[in-house]
N, C-alpha and C. Protein backbone atom coordinates (compact mmCIF):
# COMPACT_ATOMS: atom_id res chain seq x y z
N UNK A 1 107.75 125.97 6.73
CA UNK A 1 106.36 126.34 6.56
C UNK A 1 105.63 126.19 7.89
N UNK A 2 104.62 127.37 8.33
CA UNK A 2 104.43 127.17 9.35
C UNK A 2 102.35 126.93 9.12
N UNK A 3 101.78 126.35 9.79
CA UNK A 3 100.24 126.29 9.82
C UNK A 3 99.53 126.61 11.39
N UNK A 4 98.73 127.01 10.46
CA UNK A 4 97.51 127.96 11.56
C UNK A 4 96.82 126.80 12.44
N UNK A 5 96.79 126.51 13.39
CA UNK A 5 95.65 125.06 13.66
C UNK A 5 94.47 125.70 13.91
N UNK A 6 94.79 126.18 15.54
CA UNK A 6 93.80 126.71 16.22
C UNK A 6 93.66 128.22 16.70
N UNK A 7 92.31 128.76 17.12
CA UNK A 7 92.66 130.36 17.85
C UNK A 7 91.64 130.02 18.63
N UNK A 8 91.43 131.08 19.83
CA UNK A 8 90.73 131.67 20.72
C UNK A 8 90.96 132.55 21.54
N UNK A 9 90.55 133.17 22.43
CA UNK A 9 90.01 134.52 23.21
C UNK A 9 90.88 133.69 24.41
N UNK A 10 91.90 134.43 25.20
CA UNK A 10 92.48 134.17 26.44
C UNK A 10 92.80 135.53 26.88
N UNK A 11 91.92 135.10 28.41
CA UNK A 11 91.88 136.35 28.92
C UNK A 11 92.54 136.25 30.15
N UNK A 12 93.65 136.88 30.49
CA UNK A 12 94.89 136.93 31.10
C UNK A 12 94.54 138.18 32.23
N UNK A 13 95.47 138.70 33.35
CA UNK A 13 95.84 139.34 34.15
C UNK A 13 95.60 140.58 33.04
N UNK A 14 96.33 140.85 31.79
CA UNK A 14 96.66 142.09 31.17
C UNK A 14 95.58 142.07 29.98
N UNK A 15 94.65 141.71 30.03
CA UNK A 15 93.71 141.88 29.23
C UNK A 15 93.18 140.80 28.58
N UNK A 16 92.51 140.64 27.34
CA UNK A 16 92.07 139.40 26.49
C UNK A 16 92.66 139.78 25.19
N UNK A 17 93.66 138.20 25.04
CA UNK A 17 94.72 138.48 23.84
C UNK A 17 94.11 137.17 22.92
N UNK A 18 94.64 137.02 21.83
CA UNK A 18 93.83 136.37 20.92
C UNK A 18 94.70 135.32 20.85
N UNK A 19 94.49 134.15 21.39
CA UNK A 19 95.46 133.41 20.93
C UNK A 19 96.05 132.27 20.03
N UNK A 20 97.14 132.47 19.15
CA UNK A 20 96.54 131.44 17.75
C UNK A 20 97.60 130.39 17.82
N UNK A 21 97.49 129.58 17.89
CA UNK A 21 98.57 127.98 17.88
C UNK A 21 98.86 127.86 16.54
N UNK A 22 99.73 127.51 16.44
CA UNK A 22 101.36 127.50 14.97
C UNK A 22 101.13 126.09 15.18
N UNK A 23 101.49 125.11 14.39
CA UNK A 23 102.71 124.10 14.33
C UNK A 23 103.71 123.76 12.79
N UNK A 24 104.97 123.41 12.52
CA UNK A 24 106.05 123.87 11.98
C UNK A 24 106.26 122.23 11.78
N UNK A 25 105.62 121.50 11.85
CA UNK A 25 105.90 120.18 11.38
C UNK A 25 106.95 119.62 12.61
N UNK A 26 107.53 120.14 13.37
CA UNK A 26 108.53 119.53 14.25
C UNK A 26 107.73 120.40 15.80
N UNK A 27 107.37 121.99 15.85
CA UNK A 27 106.93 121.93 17.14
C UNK A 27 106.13 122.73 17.25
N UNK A 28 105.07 123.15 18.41
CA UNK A 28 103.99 124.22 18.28
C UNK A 28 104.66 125.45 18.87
N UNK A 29 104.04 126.54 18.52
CA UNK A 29 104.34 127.75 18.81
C UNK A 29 102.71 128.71 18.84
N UNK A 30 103.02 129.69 19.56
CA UNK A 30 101.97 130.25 20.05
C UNK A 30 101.93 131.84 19.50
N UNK A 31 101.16 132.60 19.08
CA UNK A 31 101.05 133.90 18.95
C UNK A 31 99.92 134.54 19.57
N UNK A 32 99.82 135.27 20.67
CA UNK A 32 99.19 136.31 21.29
C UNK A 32 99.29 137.63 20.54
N UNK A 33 98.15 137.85 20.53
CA UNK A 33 97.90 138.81 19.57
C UNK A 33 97.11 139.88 20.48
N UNK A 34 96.74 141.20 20.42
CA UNK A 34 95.94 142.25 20.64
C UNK A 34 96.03 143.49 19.82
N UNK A 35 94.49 143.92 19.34
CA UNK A 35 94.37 144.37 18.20
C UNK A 35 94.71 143.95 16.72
N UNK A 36 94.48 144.87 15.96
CA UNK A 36 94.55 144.89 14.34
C UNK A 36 95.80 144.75 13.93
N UNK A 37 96.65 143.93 13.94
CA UNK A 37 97.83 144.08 13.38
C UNK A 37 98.24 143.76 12.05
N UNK A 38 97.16 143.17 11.31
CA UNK A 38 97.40 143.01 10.06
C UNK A 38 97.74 143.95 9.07
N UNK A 39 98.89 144.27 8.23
CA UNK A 39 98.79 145.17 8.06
C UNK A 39 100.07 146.35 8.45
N UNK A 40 100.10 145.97 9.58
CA UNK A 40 100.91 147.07 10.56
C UNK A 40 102.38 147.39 10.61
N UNK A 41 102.46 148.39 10.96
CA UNK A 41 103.72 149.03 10.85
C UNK A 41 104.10 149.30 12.09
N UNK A 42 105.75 149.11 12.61
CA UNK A 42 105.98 149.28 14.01
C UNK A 42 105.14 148.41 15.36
N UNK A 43 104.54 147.16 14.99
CA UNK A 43 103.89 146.81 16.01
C UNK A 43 104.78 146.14 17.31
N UNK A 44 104.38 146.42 18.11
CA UNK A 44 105.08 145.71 18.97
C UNK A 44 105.08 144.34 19.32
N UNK A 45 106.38 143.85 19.37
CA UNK A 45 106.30 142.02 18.98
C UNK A 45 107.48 141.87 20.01
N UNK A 46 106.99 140.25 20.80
CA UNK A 46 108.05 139.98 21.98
C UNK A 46 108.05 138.17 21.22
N UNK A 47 109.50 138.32 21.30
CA UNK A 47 109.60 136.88 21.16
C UNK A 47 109.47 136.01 21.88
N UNK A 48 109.29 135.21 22.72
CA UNK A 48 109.51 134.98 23.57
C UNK A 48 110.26 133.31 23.90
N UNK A 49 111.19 132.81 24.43
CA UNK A 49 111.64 131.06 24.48
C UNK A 49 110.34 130.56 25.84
N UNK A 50 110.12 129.01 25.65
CA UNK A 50 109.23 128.31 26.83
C UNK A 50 110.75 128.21 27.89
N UNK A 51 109.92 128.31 28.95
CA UNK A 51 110.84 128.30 30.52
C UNK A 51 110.04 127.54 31.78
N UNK A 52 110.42 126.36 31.39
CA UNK A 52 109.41 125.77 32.58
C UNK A 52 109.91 125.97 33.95
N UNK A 53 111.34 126.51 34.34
CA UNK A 53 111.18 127.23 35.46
C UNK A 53 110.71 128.30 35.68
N UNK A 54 110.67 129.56 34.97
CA UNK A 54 110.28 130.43 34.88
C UNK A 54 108.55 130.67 35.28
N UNK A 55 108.09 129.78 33.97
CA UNK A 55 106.75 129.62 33.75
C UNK A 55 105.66 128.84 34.63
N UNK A 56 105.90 127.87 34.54
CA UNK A 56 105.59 126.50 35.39
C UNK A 56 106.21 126.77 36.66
N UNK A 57 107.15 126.75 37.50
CA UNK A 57 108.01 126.39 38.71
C UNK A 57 107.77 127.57 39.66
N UNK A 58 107.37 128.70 38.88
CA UNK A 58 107.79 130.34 39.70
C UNK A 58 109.29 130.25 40.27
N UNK A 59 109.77 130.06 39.56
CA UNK A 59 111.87 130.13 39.85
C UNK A 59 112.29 132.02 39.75
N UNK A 60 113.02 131.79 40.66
CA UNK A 60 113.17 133.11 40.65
C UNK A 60 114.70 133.19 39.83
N UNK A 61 114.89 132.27 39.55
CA UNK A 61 116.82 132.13 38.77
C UNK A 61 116.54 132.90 37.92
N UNK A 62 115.35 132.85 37.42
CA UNK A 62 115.18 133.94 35.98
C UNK A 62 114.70 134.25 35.27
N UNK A 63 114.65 135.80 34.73
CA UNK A 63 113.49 136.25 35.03
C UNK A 63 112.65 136.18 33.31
N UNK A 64 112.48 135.02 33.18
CA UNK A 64 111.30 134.99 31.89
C UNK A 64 110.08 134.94 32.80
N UNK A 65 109.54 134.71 33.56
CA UNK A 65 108.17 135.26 33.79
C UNK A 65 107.61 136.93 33.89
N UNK A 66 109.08 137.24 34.71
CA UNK A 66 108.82 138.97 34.16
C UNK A 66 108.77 139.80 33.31
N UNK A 67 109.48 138.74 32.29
CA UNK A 67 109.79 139.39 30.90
C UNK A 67 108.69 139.12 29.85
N UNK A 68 107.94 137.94 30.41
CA UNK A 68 106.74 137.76 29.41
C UNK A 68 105.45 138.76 30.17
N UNK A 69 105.76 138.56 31.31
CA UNK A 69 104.47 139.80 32.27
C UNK A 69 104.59 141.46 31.64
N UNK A 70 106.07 141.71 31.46
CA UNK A 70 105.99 142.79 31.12
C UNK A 70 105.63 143.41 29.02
N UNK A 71 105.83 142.24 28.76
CA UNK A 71 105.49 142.16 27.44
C UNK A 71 103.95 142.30 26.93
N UNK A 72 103.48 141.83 28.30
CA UNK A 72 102.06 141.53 28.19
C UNK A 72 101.62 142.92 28.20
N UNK A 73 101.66 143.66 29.04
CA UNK A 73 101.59 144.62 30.00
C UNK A 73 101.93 145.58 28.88
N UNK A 74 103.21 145.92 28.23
CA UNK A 74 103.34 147.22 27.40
C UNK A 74 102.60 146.36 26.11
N UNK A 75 101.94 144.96 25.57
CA UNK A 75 101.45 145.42 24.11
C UNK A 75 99.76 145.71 24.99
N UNK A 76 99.29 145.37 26.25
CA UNK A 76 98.33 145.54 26.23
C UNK A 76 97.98 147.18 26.67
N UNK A 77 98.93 148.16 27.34
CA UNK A 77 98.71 149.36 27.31
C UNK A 77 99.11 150.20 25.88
N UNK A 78 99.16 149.49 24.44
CA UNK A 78 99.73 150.25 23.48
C UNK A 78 98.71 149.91 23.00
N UNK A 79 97.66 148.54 22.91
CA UNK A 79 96.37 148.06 22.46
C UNK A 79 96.99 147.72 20.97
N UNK A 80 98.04 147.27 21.08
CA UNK A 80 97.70 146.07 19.48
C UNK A 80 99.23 146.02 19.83
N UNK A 81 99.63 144.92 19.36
CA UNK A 81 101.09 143.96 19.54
C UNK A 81 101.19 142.41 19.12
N UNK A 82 101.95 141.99 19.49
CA UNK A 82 102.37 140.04 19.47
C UNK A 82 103.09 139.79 20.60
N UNK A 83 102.71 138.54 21.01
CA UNK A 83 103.90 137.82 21.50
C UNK A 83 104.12 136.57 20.88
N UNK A 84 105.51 136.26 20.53
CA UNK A 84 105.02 135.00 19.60
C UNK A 84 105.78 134.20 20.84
N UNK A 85 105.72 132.91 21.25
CA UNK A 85 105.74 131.96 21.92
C UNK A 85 106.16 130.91 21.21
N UNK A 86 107.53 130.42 21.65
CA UNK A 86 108.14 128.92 21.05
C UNK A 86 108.57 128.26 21.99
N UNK A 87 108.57 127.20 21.55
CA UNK A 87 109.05 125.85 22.31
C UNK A 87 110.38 125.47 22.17
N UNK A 88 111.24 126.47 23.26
CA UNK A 88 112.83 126.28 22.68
C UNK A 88 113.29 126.40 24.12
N UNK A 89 112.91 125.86 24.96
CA UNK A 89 113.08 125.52 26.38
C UNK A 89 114.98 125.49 26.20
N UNK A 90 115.80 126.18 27.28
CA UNK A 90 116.92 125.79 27.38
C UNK A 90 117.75 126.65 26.15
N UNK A 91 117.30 127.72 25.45
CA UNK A 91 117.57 128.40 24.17
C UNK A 91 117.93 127.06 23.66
N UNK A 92 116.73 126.46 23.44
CA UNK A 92 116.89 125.48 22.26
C UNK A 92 117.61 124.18 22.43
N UNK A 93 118.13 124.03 23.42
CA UNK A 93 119.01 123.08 23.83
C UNK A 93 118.39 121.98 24.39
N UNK A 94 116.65 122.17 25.36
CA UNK A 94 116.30 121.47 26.20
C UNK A 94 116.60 121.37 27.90
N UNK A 95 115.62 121.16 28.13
CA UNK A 95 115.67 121.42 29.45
C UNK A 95 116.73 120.66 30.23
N UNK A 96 117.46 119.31 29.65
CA UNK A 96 118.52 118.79 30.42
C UNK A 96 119.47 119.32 30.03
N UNK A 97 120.06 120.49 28.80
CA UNK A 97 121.15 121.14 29.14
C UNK A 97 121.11 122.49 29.98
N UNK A 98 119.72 122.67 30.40
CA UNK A 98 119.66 123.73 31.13
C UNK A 98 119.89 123.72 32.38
N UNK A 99 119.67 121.87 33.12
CA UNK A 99 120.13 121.54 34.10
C UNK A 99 121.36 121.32 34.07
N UNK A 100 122.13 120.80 33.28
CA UNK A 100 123.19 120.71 33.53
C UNK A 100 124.59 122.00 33.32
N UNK A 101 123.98 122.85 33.09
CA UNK A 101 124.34 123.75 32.62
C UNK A 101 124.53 125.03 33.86
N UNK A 102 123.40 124.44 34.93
CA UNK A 102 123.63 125.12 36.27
C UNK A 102 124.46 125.19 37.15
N UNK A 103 125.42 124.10 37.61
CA UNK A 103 127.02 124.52 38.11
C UNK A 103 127.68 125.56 37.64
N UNK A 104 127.38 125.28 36.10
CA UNK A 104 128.69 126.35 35.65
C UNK A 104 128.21 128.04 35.55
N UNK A 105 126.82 128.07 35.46
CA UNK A 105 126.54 129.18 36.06
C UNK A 105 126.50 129.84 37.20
N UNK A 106 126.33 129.00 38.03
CA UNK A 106 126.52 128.91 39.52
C UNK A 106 128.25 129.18 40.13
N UNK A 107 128.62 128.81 38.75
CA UNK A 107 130.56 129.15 39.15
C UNK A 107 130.84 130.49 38.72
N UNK A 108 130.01 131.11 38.35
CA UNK A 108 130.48 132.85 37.73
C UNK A 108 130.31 132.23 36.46
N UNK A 109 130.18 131.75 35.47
CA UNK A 109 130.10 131.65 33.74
C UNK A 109 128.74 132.34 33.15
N UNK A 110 128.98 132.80 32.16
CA UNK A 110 127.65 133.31 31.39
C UNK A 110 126.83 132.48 31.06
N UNK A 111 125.48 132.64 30.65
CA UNK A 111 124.44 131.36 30.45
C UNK A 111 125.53 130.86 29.12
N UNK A 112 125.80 131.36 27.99
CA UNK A 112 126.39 130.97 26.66
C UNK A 112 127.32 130.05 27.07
N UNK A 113 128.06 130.59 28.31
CA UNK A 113 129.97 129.77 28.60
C UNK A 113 129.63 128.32 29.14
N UNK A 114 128.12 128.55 30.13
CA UNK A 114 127.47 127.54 30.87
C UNK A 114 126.85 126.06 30.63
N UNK A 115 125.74 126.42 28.70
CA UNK A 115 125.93 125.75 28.36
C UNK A 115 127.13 125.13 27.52
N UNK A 116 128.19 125.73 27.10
CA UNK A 116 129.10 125.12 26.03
C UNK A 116 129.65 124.04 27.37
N UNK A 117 129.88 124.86 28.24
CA UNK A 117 130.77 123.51 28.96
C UNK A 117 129.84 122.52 29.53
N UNK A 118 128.91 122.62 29.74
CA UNK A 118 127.78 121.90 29.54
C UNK A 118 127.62 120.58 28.39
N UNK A 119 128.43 120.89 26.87
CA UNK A 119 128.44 120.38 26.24
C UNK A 119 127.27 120.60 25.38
N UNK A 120 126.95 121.61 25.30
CA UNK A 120 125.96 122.20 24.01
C UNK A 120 126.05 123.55 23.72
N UNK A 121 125.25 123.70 22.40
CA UNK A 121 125.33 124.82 21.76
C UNK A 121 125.20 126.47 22.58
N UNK A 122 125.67 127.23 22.91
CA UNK A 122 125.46 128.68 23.35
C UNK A 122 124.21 128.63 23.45
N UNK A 123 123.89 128.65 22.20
CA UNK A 123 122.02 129.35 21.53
C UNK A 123 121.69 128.51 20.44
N UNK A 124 121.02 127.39 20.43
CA UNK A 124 120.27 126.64 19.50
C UNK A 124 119.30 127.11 18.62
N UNK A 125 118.32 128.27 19.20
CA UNK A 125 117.32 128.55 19.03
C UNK A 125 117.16 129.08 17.31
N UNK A 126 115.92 128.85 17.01
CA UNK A 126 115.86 129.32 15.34
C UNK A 126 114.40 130.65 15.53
N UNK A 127 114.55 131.37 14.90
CA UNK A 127 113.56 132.40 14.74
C UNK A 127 112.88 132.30 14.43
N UNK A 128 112.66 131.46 13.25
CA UNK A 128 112.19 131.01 11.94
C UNK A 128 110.84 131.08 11.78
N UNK A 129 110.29 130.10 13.09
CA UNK A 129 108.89 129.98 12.96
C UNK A 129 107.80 131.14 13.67
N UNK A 130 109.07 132.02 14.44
CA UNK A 130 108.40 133.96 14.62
C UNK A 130 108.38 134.55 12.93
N UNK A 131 109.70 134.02 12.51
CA UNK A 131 108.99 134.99 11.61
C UNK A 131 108.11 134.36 10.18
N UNK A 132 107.82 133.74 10.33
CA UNK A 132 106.52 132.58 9.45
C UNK A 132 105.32 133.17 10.25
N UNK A 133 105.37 133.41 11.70
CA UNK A 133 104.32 133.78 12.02
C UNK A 133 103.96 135.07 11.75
N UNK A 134 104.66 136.03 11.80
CA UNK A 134 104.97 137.48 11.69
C UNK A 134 104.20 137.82 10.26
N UNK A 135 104.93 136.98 9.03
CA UNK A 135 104.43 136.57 7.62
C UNK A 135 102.91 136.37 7.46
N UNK A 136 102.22 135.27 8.55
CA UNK A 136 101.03 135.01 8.91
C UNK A 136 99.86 135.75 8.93
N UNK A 137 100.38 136.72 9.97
CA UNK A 137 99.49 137.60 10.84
C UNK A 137 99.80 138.97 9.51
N UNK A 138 100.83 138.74 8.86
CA UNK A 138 100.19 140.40 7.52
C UNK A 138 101.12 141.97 8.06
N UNK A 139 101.72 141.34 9.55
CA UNK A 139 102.50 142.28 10.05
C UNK A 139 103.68 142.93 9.15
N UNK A 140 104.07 144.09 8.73
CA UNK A 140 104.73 144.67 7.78
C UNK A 140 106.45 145.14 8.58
N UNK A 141 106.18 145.72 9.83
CA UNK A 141 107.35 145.85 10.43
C UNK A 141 107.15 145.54 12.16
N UNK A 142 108.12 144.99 12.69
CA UNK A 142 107.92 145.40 14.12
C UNK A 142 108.81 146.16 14.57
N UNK A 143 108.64 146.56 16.34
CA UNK A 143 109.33 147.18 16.89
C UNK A 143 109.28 145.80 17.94
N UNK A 144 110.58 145.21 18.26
CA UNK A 144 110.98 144.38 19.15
C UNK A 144 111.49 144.35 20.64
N UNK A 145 110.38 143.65 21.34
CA UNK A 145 110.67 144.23 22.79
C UNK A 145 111.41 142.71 23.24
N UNK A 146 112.30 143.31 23.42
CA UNK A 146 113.97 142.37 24.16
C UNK A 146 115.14 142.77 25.18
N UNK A 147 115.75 141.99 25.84
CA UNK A 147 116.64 142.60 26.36
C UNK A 147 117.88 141.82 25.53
N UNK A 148 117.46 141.11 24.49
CA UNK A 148 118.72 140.25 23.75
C UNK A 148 119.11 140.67 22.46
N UNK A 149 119.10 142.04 21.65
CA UNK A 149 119.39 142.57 20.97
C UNK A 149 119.74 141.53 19.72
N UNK A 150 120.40 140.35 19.79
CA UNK A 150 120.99 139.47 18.63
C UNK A 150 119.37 139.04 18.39
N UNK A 151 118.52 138.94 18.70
CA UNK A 151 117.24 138.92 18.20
C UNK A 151 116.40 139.39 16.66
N UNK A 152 116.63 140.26 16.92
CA UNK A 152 116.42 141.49 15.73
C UNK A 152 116.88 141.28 14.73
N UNK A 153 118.51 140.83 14.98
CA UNK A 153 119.11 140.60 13.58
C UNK A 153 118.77 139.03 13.03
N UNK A 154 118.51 138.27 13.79
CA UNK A 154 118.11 136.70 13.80
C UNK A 154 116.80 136.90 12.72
N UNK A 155 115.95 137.73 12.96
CA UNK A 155 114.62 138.17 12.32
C UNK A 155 114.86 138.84 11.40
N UNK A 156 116.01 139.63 10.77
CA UNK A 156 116.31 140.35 9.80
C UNK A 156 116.60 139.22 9.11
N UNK A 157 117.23 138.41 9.08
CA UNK A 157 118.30 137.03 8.50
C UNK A 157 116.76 136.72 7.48
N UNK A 158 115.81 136.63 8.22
CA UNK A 158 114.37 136.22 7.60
C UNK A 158 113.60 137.24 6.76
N UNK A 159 114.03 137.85 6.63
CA UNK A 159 113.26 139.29 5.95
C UNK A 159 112.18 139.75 7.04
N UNK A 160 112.07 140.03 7.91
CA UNK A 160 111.52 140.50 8.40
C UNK A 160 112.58 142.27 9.17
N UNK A 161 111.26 143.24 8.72
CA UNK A 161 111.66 144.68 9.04
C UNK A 161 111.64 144.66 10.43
N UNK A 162 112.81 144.94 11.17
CA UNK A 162 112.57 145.45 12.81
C UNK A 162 113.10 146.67 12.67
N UNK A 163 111.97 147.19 12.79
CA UNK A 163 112.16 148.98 12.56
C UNK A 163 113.05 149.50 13.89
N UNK A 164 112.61 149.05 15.34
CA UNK A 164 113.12 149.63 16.55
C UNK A 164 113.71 148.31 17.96
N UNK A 165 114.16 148.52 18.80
CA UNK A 165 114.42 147.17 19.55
C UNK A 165 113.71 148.21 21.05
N UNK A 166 113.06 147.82 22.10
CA UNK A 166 112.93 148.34 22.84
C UNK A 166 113.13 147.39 24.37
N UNK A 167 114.07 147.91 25.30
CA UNK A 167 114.45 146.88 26.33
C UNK A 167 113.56 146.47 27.43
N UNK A 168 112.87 145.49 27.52
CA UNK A 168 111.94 145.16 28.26
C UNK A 168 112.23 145.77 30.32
N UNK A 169 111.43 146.46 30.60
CA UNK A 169 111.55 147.00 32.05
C UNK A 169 110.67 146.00 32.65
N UNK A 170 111.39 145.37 33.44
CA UNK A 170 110.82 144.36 34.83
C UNK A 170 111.08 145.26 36.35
């Protein structure tokens, strides 16, 4: 179960998005909103994981700041969308398997191969509280902007309709 706390007006580089704070009994999550989406069909919705290098650090290792810039950017030139925002730093793992997890990326391994030998999960991450939020906001279907395709179906698992997947351009 997810609850509404707080909202307000944040006005960003890509416009003024509405922004409403979640918490899920274990962590907060964020939904940026622009326009009417209650209701809606096909809206455009970005999931997005927290990246405190990304976000915080300006790291160029990778590219979630571009991927949330550009998210911003196509729901605010379409004028109504989501971004929902969770706290799953490390796909869920935390930020010390994300450090430790950097040799083995650094050796040729995939982020997934990086953390296992790392000694944690591939992908921790749960959808769950996107799509509680999704539920929230009255949204009927989205169109999902990702470059991680297993996304979509993670959100299907929840009943939620993802009508289209569209690959985020950085």
């Amino acid at each position: 179960m997810i609850t509404r706390l707080a909202e307000r007006e944040l006005t960003t580089r890509f416009g003024v998005f509405n922004e409403i704070l979640y918490y899920n009994g274990r962590a907060e999550a964020i939904a940026l909103v622009i326009g009417d989406v209650s209701g809606g069909e096909d809206v455009l919705c970005r999931v997005h994981s927290a990246c405190l290098g990304g976000h915080v650090f300006n790291s160029t290792e990778c590219g979630c700041a571009g991927e949330m810039a550009a998210a911003q950017q196509a729901i605010s030139l379409a004028g109504r969308g989501v971004i929902i925002y969770l706290d799953q730093e490390g796909r869920g793992n935390g930020h010390l398997a994300l450090i430790k997890s950097i040799p083995f990326k650094k050796g040729g391994h995939s982020q997934d191969e990086a953390y296992e030998m790392a000694g944690f999960d591939a992908d921790a991450r749960s959808y769950r509280p996107a799509a509680d939020i999704l539920v929230d906001l009255g949204i009927r279907s989205v169109v999902l902007l990702t470059n991680n395709p297993k996304k979509a179906g993670d959100l299907r698992r929840f009943s939620i309709t993802v009508s289209d997947t569209l690959e985020l351009k950085l």
